[in-house]
N, C-alpha and C. Protein backbone atom coordinates (compact mmCIF):
# COMPACT_ATOMS: atom_id res chain seq x y z
N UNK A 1 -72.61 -88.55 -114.63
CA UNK A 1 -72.16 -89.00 -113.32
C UNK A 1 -70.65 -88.83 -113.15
N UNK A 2 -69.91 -89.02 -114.39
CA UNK A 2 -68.18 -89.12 -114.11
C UNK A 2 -68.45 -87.57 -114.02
N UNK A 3 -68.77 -86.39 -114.41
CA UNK A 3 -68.40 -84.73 -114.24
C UNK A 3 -68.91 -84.73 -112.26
N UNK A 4 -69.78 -84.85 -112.40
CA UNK A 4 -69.97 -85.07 -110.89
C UNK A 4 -68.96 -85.66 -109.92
N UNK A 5 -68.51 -86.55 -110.44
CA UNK A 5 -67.32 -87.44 -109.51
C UNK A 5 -66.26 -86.51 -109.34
N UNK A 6 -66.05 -86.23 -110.72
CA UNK A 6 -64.84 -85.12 -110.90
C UNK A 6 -64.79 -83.84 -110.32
N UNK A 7 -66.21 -83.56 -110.24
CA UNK A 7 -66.33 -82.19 -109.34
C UNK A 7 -66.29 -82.25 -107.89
N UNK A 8 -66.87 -83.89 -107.58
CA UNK A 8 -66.67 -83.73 -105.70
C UNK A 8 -65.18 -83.87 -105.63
N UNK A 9 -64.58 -84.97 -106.34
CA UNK A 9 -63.07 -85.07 -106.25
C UNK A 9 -62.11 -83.49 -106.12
N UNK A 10 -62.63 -83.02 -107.08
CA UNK A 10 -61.56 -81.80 -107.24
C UNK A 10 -62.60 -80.61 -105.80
N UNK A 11 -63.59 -80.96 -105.48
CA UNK A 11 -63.81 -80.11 -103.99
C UNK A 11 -63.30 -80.73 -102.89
N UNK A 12 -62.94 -82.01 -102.80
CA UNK A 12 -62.64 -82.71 -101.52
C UNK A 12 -61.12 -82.42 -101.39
N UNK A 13 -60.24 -82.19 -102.73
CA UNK A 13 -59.14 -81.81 -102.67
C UNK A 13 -58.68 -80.37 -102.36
N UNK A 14 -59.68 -79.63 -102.32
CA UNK A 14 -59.66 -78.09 -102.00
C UNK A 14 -60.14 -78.00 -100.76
N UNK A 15 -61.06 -78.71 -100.27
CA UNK A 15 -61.21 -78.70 -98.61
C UNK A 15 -60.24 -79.14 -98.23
N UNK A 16 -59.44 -80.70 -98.21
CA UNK A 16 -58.18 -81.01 -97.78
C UNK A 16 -56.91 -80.05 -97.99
N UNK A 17 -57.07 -79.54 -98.83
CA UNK A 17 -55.76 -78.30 -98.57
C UNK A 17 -56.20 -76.90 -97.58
N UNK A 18 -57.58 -76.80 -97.95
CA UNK A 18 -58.00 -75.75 -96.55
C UNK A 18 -57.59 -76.60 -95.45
N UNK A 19 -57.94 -77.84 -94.96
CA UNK A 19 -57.69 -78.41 -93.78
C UNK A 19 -56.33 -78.02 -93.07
N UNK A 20 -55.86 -78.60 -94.25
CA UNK A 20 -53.82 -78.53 -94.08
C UNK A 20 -53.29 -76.64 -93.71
N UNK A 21 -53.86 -76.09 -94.16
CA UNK A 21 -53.96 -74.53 -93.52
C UNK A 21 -54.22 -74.47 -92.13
N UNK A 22 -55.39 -75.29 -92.10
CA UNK A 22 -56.13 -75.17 -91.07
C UNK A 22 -55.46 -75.43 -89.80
N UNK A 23 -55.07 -76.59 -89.61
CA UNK A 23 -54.33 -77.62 -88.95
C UNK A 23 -53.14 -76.42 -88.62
N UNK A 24 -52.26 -76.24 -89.53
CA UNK A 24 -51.51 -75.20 -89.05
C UNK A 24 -51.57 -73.77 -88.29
N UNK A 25 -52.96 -73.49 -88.76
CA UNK A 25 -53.06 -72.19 -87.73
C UNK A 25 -53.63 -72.72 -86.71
N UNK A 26 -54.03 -73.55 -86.43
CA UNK A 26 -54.31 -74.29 -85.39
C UNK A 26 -53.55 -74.42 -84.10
N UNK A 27 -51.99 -75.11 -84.70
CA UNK A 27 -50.82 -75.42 -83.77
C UNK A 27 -50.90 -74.11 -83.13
N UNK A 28 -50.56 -73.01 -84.61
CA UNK A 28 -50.25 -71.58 -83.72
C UNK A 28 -50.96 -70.57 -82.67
N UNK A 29 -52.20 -71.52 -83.01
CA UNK A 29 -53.23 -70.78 -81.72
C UNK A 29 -52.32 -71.76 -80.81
N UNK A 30 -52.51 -73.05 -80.71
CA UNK A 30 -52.33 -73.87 -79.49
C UNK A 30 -50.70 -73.61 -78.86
N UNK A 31 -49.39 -72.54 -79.81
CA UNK A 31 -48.37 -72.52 -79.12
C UNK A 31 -48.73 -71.39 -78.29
N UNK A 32 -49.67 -70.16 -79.00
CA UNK A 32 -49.62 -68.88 -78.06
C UNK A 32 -50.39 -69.41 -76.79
N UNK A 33 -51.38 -70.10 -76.98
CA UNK A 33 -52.52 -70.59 -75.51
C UNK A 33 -51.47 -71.15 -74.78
N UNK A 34 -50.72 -71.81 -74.66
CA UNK A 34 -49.37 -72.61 -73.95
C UNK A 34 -48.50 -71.47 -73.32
N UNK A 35 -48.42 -70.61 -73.76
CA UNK A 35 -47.54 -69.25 -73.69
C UNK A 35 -48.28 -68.80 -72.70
N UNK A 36 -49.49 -68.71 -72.99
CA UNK A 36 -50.05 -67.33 -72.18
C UNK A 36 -50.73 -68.40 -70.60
N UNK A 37 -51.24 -69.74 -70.60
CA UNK A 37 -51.03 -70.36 -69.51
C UNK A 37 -50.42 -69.74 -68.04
N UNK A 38 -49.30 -69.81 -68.53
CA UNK A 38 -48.42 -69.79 -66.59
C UNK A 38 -48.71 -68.09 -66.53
N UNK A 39 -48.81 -67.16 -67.58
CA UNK A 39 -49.16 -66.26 -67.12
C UNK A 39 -50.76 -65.68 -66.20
N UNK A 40 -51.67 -66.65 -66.39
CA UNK A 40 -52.73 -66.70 -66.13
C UNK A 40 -52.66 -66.72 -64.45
N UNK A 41 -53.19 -66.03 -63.39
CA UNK A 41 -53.73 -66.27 -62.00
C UNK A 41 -54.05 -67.58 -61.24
N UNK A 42 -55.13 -67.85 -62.22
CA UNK A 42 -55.78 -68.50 -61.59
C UNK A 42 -56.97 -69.65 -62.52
N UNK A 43 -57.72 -70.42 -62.39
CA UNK A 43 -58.62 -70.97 -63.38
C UNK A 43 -59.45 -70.32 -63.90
N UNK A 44 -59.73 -69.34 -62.72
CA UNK A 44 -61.23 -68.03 -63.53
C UNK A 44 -60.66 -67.26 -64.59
N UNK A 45 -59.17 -67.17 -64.87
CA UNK A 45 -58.31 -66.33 -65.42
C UNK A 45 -58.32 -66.83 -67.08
N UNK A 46 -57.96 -68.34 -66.67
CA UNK A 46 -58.08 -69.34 -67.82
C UNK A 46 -59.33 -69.30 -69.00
N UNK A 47 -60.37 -69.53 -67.84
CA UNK A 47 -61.72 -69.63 -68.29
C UNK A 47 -62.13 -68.14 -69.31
N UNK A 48 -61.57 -66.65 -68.32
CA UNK A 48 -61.86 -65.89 -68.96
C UNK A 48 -63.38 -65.48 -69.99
N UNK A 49 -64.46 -65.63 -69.24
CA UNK A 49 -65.61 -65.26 -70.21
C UNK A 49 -65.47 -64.18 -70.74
N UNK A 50 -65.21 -63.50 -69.89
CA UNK A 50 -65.46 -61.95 -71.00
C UNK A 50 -64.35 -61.96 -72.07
N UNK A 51 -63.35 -62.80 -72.16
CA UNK A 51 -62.52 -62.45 -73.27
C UNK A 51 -63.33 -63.50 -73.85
N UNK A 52 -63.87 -64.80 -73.98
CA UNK A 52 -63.99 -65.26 -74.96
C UNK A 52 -65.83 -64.37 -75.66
N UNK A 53 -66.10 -63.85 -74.35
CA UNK A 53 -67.32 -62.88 -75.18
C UNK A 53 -66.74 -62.47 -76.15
N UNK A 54 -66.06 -61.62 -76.03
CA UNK A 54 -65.45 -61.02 -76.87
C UNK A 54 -64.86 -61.22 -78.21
N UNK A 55 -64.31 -62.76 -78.14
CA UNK A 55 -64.29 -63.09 -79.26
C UNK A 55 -64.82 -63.87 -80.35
N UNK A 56 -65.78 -63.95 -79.31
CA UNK A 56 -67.01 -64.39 -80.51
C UNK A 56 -68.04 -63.40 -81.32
N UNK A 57 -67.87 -62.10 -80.55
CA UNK A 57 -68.37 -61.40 -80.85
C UNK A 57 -67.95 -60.72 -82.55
N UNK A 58 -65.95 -60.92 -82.21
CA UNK A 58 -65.26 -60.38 -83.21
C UNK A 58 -65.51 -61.35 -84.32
N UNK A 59 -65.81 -62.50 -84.17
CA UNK A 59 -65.58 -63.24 -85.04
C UNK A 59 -67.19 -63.46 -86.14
N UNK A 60 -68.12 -63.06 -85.00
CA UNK A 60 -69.66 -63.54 -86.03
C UNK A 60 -69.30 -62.29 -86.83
N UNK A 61 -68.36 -61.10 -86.27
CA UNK A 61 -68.83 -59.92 -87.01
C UNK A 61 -67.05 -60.23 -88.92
N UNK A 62 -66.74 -61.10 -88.55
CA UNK A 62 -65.70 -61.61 -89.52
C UNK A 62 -66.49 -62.24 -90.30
N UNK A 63 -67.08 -63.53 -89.56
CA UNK A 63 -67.71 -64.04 -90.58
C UNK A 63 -68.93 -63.47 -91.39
N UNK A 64 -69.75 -62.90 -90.99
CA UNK A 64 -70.45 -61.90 -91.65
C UNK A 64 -69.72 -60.96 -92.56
N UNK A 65 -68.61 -60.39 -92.71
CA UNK A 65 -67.97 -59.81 -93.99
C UNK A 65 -66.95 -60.61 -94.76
N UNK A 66 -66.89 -61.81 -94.35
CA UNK A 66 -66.70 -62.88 -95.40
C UNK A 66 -67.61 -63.36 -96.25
N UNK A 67 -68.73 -63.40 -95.57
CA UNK A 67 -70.01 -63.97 -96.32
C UNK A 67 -70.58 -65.56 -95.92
N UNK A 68 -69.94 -65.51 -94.59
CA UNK A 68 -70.18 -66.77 -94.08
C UNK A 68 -71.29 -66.49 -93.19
N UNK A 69 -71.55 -67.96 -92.38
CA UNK A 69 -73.12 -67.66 -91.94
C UNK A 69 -72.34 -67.52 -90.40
N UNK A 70 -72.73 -66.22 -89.29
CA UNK A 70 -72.42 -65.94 -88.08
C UNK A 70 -72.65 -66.91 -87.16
N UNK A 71 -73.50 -67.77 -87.22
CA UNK A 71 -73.82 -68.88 -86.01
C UNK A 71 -73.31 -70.43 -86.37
N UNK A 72 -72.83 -70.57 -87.48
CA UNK A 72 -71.72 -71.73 -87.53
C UNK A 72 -70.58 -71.34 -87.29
N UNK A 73 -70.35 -70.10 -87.83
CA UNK A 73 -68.83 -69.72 -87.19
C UNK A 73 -68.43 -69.58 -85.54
N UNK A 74 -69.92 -68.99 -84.98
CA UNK A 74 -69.93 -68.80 -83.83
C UNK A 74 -69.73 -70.38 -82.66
N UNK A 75 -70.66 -71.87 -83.75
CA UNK A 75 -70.21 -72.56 -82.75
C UNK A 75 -69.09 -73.41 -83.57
N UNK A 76 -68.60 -73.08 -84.49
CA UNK A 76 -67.74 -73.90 -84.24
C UNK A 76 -66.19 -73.07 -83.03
N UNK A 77 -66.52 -71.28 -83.29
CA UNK A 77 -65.04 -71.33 -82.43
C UNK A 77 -65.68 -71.63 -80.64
N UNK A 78 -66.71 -71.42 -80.47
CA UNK A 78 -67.20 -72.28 -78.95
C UNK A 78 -66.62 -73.63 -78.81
N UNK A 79 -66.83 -74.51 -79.79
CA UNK A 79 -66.26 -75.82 -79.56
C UNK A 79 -64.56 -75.61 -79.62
N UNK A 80 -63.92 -75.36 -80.67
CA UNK A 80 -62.61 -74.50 -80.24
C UNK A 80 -61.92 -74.19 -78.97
N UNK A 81 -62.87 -72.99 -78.80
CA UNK A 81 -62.46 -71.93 -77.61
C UNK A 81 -62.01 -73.17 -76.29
N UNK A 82 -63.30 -73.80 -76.44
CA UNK A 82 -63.47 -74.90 -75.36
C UNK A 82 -62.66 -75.61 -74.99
N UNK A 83 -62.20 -76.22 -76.45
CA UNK A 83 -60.64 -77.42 -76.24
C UNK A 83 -59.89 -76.45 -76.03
N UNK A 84 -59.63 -75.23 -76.44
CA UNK A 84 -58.24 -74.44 -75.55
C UNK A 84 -58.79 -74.36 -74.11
N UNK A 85 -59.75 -73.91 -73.54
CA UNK A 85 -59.80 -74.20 -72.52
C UNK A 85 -58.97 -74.76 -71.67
N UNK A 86 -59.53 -76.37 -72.04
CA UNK A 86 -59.87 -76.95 -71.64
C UNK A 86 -57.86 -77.77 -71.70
N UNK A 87 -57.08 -77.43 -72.38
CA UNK A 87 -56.24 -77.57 -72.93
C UNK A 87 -55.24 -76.33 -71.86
N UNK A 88 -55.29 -75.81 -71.92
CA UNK A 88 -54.63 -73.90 -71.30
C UNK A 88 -55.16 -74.41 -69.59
N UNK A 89 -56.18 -75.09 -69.19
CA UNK A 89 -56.22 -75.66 -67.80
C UNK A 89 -55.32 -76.36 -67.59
N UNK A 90 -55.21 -77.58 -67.99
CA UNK A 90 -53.99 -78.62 -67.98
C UNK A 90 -52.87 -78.05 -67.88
N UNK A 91 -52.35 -77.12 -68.69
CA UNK A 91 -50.92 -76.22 -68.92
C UNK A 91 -50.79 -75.49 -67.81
N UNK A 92 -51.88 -74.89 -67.22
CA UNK A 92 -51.70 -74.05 -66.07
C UNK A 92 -51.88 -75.12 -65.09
N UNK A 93 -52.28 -75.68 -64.67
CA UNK A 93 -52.22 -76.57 -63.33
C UNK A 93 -50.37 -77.39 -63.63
N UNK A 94 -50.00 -77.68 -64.58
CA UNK A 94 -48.69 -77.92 -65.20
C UNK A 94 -47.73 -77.13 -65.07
N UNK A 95 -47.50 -75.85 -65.15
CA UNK A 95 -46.29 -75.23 -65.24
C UNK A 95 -46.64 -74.46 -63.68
N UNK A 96 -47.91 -74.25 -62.57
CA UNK A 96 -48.10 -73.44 -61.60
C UNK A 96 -48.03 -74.51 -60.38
N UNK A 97 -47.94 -75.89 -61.16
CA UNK A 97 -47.82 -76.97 -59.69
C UNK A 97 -49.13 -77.01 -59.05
N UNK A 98 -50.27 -76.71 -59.91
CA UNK A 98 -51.03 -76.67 -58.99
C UNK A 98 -51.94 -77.64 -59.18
N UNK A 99 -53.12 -78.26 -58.63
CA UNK A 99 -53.66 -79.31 -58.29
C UNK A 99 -54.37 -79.87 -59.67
N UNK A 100 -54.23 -80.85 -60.62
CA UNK A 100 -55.34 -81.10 -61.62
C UNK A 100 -56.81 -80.56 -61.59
N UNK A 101 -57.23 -80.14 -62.74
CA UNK A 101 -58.71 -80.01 -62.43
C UNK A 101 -59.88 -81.38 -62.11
N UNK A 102 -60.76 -81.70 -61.16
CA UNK A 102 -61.52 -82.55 -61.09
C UNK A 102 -62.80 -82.37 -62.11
N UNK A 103 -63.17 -81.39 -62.61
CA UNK A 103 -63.86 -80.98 -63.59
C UNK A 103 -63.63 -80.42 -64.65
N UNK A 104 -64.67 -80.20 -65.50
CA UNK A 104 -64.67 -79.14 -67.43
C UNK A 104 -65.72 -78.58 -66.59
């Protein structure tokens, strides 16, 4: 039972340092989405489906030559994609003066 302890211990400490990676490329998605905001039109601009087609597309095909499984990768960057969204709306109604969104 103690090798076991020792083994989740020393994995929970290797996920928490993936996290801490994580977290950081994180910000740096969330400074470029902030960036690219006021350049955006309009909300349909924001929303952008076909780009996020697109990058889900790039990404099941990443995780598949990582060796990861394509449809967890796929929803977790949906849930992602989403809070930028949803995040990159706010910024654009923010820097364009324009009306809050009443909806997601």
């Amino acid at each position: 039972m103690a090798e076991t302890a020792a083994t989740l211990t020393e994995i929970r400490a290797r996920i928490d340092e993936l996290d801490r990676d994580l977290v950081g490329l994180l910000a740096r998605r969330e400074a470029l989405v902030r960036q690219a905001a006021p350049l955006k039109s309009d909300a349909q601009a924001v929303r952008a489906p076909d780009r996020v087609a697109q990058v889900v597309a790039r990404v099941r095909t990443l995780a598949s030559e990582a060796g990861a499984e394509p449809d967890l990768i796929e929803r977790i960057y949906r849930g992602m994609i989403q809070a930028f969204i949803d995040m990159e709306t706010d910024e654009h109604h923010r820097v364009t003066g324009g009306s809050a969104p009443t909806t997601r």
